[in-house]
PDB file of N, CA and C in Angstrom:
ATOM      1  N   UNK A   1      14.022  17.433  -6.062  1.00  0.00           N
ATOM      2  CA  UNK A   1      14.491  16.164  -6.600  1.00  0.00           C
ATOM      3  C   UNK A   1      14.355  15.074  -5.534  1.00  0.00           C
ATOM      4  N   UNK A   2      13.898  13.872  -5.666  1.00  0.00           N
ATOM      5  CA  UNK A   2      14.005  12.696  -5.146  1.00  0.00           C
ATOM      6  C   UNK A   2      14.649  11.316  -6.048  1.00  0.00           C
ATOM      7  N   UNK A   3      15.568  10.874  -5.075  1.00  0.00           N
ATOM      8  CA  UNK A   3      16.161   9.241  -5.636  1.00  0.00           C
ATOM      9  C   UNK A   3      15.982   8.419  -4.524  1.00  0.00           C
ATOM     10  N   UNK A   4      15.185   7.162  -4.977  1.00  0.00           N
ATOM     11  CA  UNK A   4      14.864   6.326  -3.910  1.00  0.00           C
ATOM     12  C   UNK A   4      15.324   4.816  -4.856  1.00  0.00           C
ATOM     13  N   UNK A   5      15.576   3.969  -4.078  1.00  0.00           N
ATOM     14  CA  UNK A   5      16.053   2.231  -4.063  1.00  0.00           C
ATOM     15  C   UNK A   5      14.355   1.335  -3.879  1.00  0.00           C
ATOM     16  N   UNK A   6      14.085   0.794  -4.681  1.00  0.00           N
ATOM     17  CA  UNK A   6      12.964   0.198  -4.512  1.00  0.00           C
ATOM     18  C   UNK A   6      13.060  -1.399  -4.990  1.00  0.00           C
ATOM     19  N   UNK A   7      12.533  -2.341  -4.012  1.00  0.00           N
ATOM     20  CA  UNK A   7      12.816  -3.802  -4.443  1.00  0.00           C
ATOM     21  C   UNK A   7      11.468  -4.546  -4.413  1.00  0.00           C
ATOM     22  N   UNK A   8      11.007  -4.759  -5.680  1.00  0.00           N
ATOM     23  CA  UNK A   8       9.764  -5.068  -6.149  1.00  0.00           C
ATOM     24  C   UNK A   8       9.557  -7.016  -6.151  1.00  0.00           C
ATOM     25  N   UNK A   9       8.658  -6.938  -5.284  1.00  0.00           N
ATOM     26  CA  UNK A   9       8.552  -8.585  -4.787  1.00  0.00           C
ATOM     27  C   UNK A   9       7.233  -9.275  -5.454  1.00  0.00           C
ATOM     28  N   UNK A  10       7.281 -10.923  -6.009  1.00  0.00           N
ATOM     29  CA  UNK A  10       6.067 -11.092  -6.013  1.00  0.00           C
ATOM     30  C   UNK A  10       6.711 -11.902  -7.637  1.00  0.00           C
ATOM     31  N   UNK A  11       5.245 -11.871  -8.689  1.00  0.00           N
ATOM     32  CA  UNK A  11       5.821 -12.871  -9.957  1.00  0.00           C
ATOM     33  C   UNK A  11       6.271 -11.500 -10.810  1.00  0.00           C
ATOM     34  N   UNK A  12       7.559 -10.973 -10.397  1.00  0.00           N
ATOM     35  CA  UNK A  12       8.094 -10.045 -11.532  1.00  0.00           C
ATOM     36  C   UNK A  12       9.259 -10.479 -12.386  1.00  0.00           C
ATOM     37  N   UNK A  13       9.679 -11.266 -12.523  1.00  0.00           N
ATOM     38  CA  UNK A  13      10.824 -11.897 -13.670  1.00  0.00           C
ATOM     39  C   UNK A  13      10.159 -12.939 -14.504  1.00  0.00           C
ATOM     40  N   UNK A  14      10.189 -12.650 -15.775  1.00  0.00           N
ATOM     41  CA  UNK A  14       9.936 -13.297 -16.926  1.00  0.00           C
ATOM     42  C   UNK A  14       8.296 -12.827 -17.455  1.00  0.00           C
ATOM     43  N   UNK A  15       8.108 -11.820 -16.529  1.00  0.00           N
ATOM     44  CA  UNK A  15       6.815 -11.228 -16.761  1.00  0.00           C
ATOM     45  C   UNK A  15       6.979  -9.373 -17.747  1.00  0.00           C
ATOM     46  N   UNK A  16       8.225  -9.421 -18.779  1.00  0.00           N
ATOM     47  CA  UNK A  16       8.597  -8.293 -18.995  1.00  0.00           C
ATOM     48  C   UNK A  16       8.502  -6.822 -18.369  1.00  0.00           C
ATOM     49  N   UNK A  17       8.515  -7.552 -16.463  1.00  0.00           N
ATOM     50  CA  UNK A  17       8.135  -6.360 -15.838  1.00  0.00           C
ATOM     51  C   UNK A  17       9.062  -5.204 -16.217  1.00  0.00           C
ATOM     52  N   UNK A  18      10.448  -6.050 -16.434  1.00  0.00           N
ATOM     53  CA  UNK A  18      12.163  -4.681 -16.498  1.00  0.00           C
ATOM     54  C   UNK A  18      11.643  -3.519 -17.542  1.00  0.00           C
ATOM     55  N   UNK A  19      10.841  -4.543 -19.064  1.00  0.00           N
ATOM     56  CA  UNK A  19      10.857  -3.914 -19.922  1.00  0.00           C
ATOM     57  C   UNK A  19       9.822  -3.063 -19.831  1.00  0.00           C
ATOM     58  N   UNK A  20       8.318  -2.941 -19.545  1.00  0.00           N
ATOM     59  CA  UNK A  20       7.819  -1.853 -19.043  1.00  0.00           C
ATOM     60  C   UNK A  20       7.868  -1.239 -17.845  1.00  0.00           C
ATOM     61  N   UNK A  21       9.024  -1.663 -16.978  1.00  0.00           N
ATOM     62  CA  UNK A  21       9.326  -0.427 -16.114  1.00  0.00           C
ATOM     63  C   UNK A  21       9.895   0.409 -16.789  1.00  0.00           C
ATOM     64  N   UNK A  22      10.918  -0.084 -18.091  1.00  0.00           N
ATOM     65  CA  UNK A  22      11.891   1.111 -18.537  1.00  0.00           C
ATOM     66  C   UNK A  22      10.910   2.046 -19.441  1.00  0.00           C
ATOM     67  N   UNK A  23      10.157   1.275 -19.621  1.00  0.00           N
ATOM     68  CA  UNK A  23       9.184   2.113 -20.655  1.00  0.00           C
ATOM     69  C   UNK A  23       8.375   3.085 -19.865  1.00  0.00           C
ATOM     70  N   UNK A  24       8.092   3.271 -18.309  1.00  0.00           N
ATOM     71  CA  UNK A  24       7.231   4.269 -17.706  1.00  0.00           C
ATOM     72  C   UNK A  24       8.313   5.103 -17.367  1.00  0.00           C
ATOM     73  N   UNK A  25       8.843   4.527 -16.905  1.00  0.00           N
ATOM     74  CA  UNK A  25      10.269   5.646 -16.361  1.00  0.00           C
ATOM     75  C   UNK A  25      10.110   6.404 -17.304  1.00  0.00           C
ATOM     76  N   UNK A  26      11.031   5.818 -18.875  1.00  0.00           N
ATOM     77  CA  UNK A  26      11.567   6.792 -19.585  1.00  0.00           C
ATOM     78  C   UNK A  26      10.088   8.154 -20.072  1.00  0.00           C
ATOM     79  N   UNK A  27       8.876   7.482 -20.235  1.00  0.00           N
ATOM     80  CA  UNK A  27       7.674   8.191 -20.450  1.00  0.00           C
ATOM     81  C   UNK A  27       7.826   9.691 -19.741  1.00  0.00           C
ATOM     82  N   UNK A  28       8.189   9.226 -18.094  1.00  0.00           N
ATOM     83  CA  UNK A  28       8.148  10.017 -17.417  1.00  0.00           C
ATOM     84  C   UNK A  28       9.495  10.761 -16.913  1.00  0.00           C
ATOM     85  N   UNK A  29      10.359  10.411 -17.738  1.00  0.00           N
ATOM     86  CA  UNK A  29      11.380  11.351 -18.046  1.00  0.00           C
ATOM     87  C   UNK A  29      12.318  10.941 -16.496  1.00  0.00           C
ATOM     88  N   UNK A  30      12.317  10.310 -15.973  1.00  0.00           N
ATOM     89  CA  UNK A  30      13.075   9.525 -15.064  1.00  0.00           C
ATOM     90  C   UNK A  30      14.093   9.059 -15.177  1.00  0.00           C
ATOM     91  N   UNK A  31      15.163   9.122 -13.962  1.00  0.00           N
ATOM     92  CA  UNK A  31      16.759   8.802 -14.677  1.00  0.00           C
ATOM     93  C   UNK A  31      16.973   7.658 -13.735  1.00  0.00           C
ATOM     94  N   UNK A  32      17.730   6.329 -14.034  1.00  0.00           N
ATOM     95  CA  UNK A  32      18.180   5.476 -12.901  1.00  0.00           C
ATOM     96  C   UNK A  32      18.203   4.183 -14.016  1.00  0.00           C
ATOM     97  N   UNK A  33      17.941   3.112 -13.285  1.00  0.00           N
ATOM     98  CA  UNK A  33      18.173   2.225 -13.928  1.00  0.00           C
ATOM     99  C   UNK A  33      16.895   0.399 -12.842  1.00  0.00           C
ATOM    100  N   UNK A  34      16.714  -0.496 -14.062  1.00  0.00           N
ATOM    101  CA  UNK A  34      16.191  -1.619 -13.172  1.00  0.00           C
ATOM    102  C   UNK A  34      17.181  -3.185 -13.726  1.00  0.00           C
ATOM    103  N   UNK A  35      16.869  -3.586 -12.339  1.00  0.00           N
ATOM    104  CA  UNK A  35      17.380  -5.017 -13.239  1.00  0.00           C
ATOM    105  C   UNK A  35      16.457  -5.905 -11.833  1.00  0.00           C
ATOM    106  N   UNK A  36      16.793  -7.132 -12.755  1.00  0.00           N
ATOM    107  CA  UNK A  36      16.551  -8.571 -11.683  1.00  0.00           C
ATOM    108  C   UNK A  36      17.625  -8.919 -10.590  1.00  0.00           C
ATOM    109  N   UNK A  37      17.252  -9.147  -9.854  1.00  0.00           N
ATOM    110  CA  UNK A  37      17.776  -9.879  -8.591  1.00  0.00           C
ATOM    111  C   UNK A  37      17.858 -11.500  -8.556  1.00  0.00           C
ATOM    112  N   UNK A  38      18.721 -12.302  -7.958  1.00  0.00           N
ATOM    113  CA  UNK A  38      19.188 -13.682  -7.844  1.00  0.00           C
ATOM    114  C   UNK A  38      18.031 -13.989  -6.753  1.00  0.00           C
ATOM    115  N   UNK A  39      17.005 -13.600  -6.219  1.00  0.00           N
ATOM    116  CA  UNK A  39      16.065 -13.803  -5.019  1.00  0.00           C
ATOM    117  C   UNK A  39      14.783 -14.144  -5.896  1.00  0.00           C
ATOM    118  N   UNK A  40      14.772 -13.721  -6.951  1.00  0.00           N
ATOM    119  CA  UNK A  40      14.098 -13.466  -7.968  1.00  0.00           C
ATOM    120  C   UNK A  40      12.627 -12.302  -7.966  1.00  0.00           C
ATOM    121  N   UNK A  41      13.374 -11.116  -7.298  1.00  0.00           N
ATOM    122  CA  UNK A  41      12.730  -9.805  -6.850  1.00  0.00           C
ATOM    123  C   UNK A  41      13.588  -9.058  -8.069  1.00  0.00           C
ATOM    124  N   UNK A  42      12.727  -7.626  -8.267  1.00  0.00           N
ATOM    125  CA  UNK A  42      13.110  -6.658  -9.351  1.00  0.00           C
ATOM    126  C   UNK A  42      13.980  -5.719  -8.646  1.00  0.00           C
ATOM    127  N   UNK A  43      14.759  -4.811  -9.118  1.00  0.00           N
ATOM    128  CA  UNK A  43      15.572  -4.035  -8.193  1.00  0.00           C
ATOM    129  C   UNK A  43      15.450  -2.706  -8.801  1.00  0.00           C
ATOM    130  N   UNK A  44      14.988  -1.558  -8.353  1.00  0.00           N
ATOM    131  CA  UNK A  44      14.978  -0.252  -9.562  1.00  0.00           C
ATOM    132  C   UNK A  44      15.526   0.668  -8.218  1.00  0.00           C
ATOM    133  N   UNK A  45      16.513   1.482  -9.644  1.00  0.00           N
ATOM    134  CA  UNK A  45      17.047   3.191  -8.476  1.00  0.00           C
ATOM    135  C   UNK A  45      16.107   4.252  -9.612  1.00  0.00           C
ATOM    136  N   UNK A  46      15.299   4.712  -9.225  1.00  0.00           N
ATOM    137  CA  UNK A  46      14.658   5.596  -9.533  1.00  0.00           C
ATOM    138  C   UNK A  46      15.177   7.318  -9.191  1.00  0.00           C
ATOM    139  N   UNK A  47      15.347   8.490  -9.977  1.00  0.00           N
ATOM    140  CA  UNK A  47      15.764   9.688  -9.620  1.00  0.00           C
ATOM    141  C   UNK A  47      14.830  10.608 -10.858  1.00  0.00           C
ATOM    142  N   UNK A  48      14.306  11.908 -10.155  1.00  0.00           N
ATOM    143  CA  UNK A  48      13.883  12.510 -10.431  1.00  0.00           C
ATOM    144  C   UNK A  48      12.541  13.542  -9.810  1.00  0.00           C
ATOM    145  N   UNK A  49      12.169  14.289 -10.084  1.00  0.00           N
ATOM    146  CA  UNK A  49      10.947  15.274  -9.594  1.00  0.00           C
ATOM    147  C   UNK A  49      10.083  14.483  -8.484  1.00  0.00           C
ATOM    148  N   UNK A  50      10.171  15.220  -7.590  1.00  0.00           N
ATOM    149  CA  UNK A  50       9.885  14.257  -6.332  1.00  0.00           C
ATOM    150  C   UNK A  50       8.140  13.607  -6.672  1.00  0.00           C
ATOM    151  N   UNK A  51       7.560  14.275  -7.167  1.00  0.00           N
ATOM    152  CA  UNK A  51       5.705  13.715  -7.547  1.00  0.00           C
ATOM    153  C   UNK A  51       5.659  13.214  -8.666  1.00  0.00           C
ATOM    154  N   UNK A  52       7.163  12.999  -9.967  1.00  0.00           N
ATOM    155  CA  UNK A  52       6.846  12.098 -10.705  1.00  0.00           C
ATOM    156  C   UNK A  52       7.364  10.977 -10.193  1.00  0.00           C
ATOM    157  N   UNK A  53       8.521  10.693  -9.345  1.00  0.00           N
ATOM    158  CA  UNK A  53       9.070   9.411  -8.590  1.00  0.00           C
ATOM    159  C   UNK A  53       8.235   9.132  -7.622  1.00  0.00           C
ATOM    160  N   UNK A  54       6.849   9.744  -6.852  1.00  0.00           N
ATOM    161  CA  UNK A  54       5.682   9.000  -6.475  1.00  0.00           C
ATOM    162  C   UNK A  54       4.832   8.538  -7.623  1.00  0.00           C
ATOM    163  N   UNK A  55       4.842   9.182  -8.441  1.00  0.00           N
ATOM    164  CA  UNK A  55       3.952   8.593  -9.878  1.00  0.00           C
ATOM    165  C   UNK A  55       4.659   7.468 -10.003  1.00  0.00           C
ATOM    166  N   UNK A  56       5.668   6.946  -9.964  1.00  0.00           N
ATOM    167  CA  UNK A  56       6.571   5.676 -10.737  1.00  0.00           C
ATOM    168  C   UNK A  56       6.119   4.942  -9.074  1.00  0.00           C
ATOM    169  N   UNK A  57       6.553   5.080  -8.105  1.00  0.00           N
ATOM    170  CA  UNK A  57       6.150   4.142  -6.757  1.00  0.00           C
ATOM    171  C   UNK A  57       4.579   3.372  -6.888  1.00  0.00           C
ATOM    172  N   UNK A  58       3.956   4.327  -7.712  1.00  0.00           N
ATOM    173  CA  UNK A  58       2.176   4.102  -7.506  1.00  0.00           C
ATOM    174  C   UNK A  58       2.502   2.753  -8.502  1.00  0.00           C
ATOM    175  N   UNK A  59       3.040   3.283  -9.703  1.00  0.00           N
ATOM    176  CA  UNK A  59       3.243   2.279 -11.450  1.00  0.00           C
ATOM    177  C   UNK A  59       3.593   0.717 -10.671  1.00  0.00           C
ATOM    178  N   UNK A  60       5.311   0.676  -9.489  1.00  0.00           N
ATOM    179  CA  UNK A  60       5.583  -0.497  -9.435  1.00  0.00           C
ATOM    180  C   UNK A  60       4.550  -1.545  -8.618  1.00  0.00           C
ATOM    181  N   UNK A  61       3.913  -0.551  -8.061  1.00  0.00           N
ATOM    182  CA  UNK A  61       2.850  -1.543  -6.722  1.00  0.00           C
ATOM    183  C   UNK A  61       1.773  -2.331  -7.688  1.00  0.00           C
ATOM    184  N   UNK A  62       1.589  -1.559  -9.097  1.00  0.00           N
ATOM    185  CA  UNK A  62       0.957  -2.238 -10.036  1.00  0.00           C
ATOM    186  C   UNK A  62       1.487  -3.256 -10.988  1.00  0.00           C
ATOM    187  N   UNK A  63       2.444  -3.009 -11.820  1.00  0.00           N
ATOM    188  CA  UNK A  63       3.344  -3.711 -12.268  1.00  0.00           C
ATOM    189  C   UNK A  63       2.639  -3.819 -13.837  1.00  0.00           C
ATOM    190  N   UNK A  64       3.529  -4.590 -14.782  1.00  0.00           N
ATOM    191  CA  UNK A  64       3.299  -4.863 -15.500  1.00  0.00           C
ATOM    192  C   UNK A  64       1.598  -5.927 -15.712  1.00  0.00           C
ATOM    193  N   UNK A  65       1.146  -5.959 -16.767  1.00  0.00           N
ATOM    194  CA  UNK A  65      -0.151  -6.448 -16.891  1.00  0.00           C
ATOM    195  C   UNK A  65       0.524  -8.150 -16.646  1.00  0.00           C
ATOM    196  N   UNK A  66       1.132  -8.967 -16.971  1.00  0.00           N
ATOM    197  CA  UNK A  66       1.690 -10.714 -16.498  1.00  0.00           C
ATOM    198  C   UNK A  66       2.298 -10.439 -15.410  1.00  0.00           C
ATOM    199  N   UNK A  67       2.666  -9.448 -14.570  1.00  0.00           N
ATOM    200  CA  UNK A  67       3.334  -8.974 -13.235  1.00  0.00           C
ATOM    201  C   UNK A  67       2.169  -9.579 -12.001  1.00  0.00           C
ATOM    202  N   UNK A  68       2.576 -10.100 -11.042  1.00  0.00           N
ATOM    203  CA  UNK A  68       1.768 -10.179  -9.748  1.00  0.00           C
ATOM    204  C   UNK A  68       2.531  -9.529  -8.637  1.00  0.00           C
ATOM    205  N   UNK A  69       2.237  -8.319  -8.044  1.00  0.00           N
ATOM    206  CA  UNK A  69       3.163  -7.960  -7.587  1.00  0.00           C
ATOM    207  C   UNK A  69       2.829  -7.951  -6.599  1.00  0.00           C
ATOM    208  N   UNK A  70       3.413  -8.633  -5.465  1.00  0.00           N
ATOM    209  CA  UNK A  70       2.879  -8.548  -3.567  1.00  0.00           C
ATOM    210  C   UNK A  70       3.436  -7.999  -2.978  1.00  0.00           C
ATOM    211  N   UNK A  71       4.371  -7.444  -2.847  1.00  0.00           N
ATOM    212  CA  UNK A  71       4.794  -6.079  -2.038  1.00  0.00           C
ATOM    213  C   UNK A  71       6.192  -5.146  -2.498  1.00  0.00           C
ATOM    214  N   UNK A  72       6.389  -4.287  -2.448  1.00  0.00           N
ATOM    215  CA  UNK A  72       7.669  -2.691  -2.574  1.00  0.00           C
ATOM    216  C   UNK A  72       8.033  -2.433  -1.809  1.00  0.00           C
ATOM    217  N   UNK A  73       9.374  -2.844  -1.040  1.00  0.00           N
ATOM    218  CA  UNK A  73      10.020  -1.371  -0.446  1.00  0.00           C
ATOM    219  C   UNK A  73      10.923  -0.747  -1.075  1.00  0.00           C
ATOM    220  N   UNK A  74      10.760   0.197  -0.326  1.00  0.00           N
ATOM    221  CA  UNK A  74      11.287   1.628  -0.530  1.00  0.00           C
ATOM    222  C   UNK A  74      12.094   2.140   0.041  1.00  0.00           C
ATOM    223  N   UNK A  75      13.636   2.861  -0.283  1.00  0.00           N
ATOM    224  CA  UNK A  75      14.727   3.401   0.568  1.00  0.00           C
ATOM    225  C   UNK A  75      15.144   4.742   0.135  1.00  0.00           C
ATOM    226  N   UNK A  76      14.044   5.929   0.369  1.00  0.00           N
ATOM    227  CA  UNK A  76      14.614   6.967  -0.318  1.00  0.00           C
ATOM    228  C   UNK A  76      16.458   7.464   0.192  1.00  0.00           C
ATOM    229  N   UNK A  77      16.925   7.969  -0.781  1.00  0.00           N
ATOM    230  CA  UNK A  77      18.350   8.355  -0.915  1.00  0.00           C
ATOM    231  C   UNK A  77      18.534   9.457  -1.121  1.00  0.00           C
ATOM    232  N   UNK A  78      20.038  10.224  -0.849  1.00  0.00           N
ATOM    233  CA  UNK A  78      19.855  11.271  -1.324  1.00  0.00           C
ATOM    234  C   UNK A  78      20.245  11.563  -2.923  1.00  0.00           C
ATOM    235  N   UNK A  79      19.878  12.447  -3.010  1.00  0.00           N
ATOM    236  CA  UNK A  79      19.514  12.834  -5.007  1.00  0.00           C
ATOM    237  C   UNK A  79      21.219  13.430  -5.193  1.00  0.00           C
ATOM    238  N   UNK A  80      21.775  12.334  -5.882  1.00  0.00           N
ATOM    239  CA  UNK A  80      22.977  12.825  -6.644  1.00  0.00           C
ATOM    240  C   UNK A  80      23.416  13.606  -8.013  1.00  0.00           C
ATOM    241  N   UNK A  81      22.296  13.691  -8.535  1.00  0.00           N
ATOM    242  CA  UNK A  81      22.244  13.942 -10.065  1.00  0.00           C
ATOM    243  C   UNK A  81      22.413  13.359 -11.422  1.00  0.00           C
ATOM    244  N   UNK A  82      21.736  12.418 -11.061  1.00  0.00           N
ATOM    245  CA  UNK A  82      21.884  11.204 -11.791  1.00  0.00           C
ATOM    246  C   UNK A  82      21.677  11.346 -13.215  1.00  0.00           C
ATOM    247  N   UNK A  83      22.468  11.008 -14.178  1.00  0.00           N
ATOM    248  CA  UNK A  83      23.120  10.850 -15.481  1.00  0.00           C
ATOM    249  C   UNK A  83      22.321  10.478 -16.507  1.00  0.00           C
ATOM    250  N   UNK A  84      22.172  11.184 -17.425  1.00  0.00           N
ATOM    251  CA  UNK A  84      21.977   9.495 -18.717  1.00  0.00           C
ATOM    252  C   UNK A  84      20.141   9.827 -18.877  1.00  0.00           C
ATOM    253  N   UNK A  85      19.617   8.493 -19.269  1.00  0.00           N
ATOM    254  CA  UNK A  85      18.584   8.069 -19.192  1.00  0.00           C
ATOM    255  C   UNK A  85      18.008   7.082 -18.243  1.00  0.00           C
ATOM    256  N   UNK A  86      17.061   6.273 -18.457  1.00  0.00           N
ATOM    257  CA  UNK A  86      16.721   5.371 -17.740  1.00  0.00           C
ATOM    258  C   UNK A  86      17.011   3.838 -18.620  1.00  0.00           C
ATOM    259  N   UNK A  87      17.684   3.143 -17.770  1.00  0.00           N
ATOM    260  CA  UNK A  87      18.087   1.813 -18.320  1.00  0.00           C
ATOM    261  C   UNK A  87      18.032   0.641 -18.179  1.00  0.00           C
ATOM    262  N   UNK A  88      17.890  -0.385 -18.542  1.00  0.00           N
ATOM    263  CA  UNK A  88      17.561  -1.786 -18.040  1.00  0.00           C
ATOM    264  C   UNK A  88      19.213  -2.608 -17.956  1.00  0.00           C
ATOM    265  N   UNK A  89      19.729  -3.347 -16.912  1.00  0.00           N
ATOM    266  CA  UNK A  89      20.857  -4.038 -16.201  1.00  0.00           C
ATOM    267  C   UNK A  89      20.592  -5.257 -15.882  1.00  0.00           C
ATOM    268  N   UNK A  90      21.542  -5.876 -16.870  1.00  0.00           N
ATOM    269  CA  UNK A  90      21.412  -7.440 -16.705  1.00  0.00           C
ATOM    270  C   UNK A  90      22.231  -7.740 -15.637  1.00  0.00           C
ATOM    271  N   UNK A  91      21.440  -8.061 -14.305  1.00  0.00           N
ATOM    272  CA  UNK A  91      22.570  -8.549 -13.203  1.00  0.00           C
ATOM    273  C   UNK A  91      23.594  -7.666 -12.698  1.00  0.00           C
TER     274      UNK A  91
END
């Protein structure tokens, strides 16, 4: 298992990046959650199978198709067992 903090920089708000991030996540069976940031950067906690949460790292460096995305970091964490599904967070 891997859970990592990732803060996605560049033209990602108002570019429905949240909404097809939630849509690859959930594809890929991924648990965590994304929202927007007041910086106007994307914010995602990603958890799950450590080579599908590099599959989702590869997805954000791309971004949505109206997404321009200029750079990701990354803060892997440790894997708590994270809950639920994958979800989109307003703020």
């Amino acid at each position: 298992m891997k859970r990592i903090m990732a803060v996605v920089h560049g033209r990602v708000q108002g570019v429905f990046f949240r909404a097809y991030t939630h849509e690859e996540a959930s594809r890929l069976g991924l648990k965590g959650w994304v929202r927007n940031r007041s910086d106007g950067s994307v914010e995602v906690l990603l958890e799950g199978e450590s080579a599908t949460v590099d599959q989702m790292i590869i997805w954000l460096h791309r971004g949505s198709p109206l997404s321009l995305v200029s750079g990701v970091s990354v803060t892997e964490e440790q894997p708590i067992g994270e809950n639920g599904t994958f979800s989109i967070r307003y703020y």
